[in-house]
Protein backbone atom coordinates (compact mmCIF):
# COMPACT_ATOMS: atom_id res chain seq x y z
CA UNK A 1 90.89 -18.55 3.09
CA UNK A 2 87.68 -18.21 1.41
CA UNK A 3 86.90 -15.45 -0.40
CA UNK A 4 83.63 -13.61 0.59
CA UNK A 5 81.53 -11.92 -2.02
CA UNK A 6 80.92 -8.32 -2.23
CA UNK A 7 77.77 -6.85 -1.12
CA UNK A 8 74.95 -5.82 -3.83
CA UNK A 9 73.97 -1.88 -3.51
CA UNK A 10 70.81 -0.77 -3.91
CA UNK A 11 69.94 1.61 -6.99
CA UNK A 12 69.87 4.62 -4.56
CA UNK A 13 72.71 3.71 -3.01
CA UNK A 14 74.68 3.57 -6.39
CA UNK A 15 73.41 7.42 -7.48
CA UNK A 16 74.16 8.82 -3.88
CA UNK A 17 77.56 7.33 -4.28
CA UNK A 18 78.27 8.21 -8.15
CA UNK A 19 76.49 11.90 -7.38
CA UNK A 20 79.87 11.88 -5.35
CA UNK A 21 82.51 10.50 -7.00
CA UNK A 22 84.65 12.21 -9.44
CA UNK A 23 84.92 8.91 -11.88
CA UNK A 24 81.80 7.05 -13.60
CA UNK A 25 80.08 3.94 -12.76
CA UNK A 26 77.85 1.47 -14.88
CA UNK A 27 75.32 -0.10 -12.43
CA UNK A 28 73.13 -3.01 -12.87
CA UNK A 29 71.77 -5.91 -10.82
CA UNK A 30 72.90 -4.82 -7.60
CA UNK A 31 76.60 -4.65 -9.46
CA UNK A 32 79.07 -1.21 -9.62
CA UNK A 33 81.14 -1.32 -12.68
CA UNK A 34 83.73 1.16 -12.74
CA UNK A 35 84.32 2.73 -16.53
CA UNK A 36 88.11 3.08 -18.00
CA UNK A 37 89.59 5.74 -19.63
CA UNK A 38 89.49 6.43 -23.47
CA UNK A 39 91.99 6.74 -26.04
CA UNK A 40 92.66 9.73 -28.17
CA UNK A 41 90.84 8.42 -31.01
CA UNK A 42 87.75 7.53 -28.88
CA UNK A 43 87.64 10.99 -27.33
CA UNK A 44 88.01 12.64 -31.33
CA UNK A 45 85.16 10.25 -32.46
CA UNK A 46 82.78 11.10 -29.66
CA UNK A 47 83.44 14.77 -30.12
CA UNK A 48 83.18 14.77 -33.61
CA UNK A 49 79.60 13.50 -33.19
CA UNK A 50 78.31 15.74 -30.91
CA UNK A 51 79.78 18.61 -32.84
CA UNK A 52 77.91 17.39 -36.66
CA UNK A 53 74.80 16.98 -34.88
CA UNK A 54 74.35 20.20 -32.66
CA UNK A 55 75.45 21.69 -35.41
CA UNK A 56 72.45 20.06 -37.42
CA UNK A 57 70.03 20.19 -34.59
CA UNK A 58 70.35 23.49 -33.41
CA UNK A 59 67.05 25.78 -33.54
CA UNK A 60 65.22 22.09 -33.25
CA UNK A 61 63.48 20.60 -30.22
CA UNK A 62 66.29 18.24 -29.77
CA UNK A 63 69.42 17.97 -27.53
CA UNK A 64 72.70 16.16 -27.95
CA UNK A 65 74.38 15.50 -24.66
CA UNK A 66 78.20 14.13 -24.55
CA UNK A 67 79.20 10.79 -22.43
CA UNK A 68 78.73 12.55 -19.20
CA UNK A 69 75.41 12.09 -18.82
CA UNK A 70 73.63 8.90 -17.41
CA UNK A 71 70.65 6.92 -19.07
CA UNK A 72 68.56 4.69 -17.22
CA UNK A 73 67.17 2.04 -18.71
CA UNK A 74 63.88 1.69 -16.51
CA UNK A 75 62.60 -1.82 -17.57
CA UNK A 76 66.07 -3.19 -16.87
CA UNK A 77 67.57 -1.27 -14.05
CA UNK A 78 70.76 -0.40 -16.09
CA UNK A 79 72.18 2.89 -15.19
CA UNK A 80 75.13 3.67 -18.36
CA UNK A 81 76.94 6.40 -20.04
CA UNK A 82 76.66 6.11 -23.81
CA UNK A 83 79.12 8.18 -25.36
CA UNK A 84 76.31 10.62 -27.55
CA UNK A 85 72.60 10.87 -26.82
CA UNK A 86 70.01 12.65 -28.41
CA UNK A 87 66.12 13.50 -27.30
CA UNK A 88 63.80 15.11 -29.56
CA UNK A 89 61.31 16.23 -27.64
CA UNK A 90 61.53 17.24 -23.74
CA UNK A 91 63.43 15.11 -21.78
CA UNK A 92 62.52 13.00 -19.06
CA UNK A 93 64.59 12.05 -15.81
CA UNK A 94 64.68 10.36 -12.95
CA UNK A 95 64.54 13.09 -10.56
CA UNK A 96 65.32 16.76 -9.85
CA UNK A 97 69.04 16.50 -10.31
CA UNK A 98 68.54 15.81 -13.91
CA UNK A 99 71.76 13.93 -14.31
CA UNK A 100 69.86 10.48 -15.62
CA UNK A 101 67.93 10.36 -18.58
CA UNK A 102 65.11 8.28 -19.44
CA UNK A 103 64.35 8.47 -22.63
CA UNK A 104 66.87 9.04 -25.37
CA UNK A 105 65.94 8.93 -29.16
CA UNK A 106 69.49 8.16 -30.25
CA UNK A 107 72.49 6.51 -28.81
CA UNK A 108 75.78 6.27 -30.28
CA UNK A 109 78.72 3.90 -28.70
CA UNK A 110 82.07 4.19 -30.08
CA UNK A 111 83.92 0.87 -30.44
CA UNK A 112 86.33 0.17 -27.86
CA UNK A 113 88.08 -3.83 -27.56
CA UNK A 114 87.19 -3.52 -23.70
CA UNK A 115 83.65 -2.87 -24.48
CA UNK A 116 82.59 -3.51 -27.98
CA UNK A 117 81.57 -7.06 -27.52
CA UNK A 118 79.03 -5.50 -24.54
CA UNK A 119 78.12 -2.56 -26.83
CA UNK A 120 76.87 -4.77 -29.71
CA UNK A 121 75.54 -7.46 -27.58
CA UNK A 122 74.29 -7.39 -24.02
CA UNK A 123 74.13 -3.39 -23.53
CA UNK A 124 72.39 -3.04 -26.79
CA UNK A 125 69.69 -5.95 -25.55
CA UNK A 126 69.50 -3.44 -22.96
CA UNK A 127 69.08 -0.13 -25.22
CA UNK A 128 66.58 -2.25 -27.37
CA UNK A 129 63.84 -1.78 -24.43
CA UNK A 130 63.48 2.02 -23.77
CA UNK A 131 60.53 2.70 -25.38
CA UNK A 132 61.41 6.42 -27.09
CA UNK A 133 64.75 4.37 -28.54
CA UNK A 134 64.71 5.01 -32.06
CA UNK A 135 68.18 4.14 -33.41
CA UNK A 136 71.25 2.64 -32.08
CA UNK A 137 74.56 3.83 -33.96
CA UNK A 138 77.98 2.00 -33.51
CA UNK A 139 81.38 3.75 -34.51
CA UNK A 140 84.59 1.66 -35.34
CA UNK A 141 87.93 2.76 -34.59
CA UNK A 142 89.67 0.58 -35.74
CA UNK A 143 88.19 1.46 -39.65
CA UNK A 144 86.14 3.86 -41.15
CA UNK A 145 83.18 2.32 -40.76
CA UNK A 146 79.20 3.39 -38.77
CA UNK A 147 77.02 0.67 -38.20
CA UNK A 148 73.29 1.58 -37.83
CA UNK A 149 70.17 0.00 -36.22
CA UNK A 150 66.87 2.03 -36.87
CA UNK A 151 63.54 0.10 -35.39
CA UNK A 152 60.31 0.10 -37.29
CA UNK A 153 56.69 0.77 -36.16
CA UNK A 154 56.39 -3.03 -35.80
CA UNK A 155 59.60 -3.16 -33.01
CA UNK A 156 61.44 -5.13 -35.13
CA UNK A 157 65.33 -3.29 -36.31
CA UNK A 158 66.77 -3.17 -39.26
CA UNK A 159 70.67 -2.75 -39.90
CA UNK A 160 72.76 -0.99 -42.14
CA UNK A 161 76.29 -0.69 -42.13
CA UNK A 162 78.52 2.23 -44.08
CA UNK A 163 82.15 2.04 -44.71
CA UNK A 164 84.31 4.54 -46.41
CA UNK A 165 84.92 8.40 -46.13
CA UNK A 166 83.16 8.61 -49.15
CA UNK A 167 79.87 7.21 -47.05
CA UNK A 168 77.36 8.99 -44.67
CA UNK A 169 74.70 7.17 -42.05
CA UNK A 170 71.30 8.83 -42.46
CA UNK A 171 69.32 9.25 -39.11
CA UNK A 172 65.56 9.16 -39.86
CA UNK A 173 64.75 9.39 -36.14
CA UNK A 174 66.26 12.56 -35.77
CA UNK A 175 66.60 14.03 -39.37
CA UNK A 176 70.18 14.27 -39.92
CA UNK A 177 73.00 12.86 -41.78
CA UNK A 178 76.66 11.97 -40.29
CA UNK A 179 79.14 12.46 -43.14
CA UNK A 180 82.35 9.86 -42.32
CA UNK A 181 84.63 12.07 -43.75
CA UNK A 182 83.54 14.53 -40.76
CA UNK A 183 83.35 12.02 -37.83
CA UNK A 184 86.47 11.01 -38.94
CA UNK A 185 88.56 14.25 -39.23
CA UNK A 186 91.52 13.89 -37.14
CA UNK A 187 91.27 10.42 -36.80
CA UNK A 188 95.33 9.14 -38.21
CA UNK A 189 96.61 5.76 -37.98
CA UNK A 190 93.62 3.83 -38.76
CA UNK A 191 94.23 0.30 -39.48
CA UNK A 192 92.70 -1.91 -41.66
CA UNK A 193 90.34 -3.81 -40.18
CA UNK A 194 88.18 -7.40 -40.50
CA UNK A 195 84.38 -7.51 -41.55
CA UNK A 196 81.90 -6.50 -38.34
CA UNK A 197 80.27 -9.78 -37.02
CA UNK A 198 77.14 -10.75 -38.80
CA UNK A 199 74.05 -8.40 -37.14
CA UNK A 200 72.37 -10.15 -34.53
C-alpha cells in the first residue's frame, strides 16, 4: 500500500495549533517538528544561564527569556525554541500574544546528540539571518566547554571556543561575562570528551 504524504500547514495554522498544545513544536517549510524532552544536565545548563545573566542584566534594558519562548526567524520562516534568549532593547513580536520573538540579540543552544549537529549547522544558518543577531553561544554537555560566535560590523563571525572551569565566554553584544565554573555548578558526571568539529 502506498504510503501518502502528510499535508504541509500553513504558518498560521502551526501557531493556532501550538497556542494549544501543551508540548512544543519547531515549524518550518510547511513541516511540524515535535521537540523531545531534556536531560537533567540540559535542564541545569539552561538554568544556570538564565540565572548568571539576569543576574548581570538586571536594572539594564535587556531581557533573558528561558526555552519557552518562540523566535521567528522572519527571512526564513523558522519558528524555534532556543534554550536562552536575550534582547537589549524593546522587543519585537509577531503579534499581540507576544509568545514569538523577532529579534533576539543572543541565543544560546545547549548541546544535545539529537540536536547538536542541527544546532551548529542548519539552525544556526538559520539564526545567522535575523538581523538584531549579535552572538550565537553553544554549550557542551558532554565537557566543560562554551563555544562562541560574535558577528562583526562587516556580517562576517568570528569564533572562539573556551574550555575549562578555569575559563569564562565574554559577551560583547550584551556586556556580560559567563564564568564556566558557574554554568557548570551542579553539572556531575561529565565525561571527557573529543575536540568540537572545526568552525564552519
Amino acid at each position: 500500500m502506498e504510503m501518502q504524504p502528510l499535508p504541509l500547514v500553513s504558518a498560521a495554522e502551526y501557531l493556532v495549533m501550538e497556542r494549544s498544545c501543551r508540548e512544543k513544536h519547531e515549524y518550518f517549510a510547511g513541516e511540524v517538528f515535535a521537540m523531545g524532552g531534556a536531560t537533567e544536565s540540559h535542564n541545569l545548563l539552561t538554568a544556570n544561564v538564565v540565572g548568571g545573566l539576569w543576574t548581570q542584566l538586571r536594572g539594564r534594558p535587556c531581557r533573558v527569556y528561558p526555552s519557552d519562548l518562540r523566535v521567528l526567524v522572519s527571512e526564513t520562516g523558522l519558528y524555534t525554541y532556543p534554550d536562552v534568549v536575550v534582547v537589549c532593547g524593546e522587543p519585537r513580536f509577531l503579534d499581540a500574544t507576544r509568545d514569538t520573538l523577532l529579534n533576539p540579540t543572543l541565543v544560546v543552544e545547549v548541546l544535545s546528540p539529537s540536536s547538536e549537529a542541527c544546532d551548529r549547522g542548519r539552525k544556526f544558518e538559520h539564526y545567522r539571518k535575523v538581523p538584531s543577531l549579535l552572538e550565537y553561544v553553544l554549550v557542551a554537555q558532554d565537557a566543560v566547554r562554551g563555544e562562541h560566535y560574535l558577528r562583526r560590523d562587516d556580517g562576517t563571525w568570528v569564533y572562539a571556543e573556551a574550555s575549562g572551569l578555569e575559563k569564562s565566554v565574554a559577551l560583547t553584544s550584551i556586556q556580560c561575562t559567563v564564568s564556566l565554573a558557574d554554568l557548570y555548578d551542579n553539572v556531575n558526571d561529565l565525561p571527557l570528551a573529543p575536540s568540537p568539529p572545526a568552525p564552519p
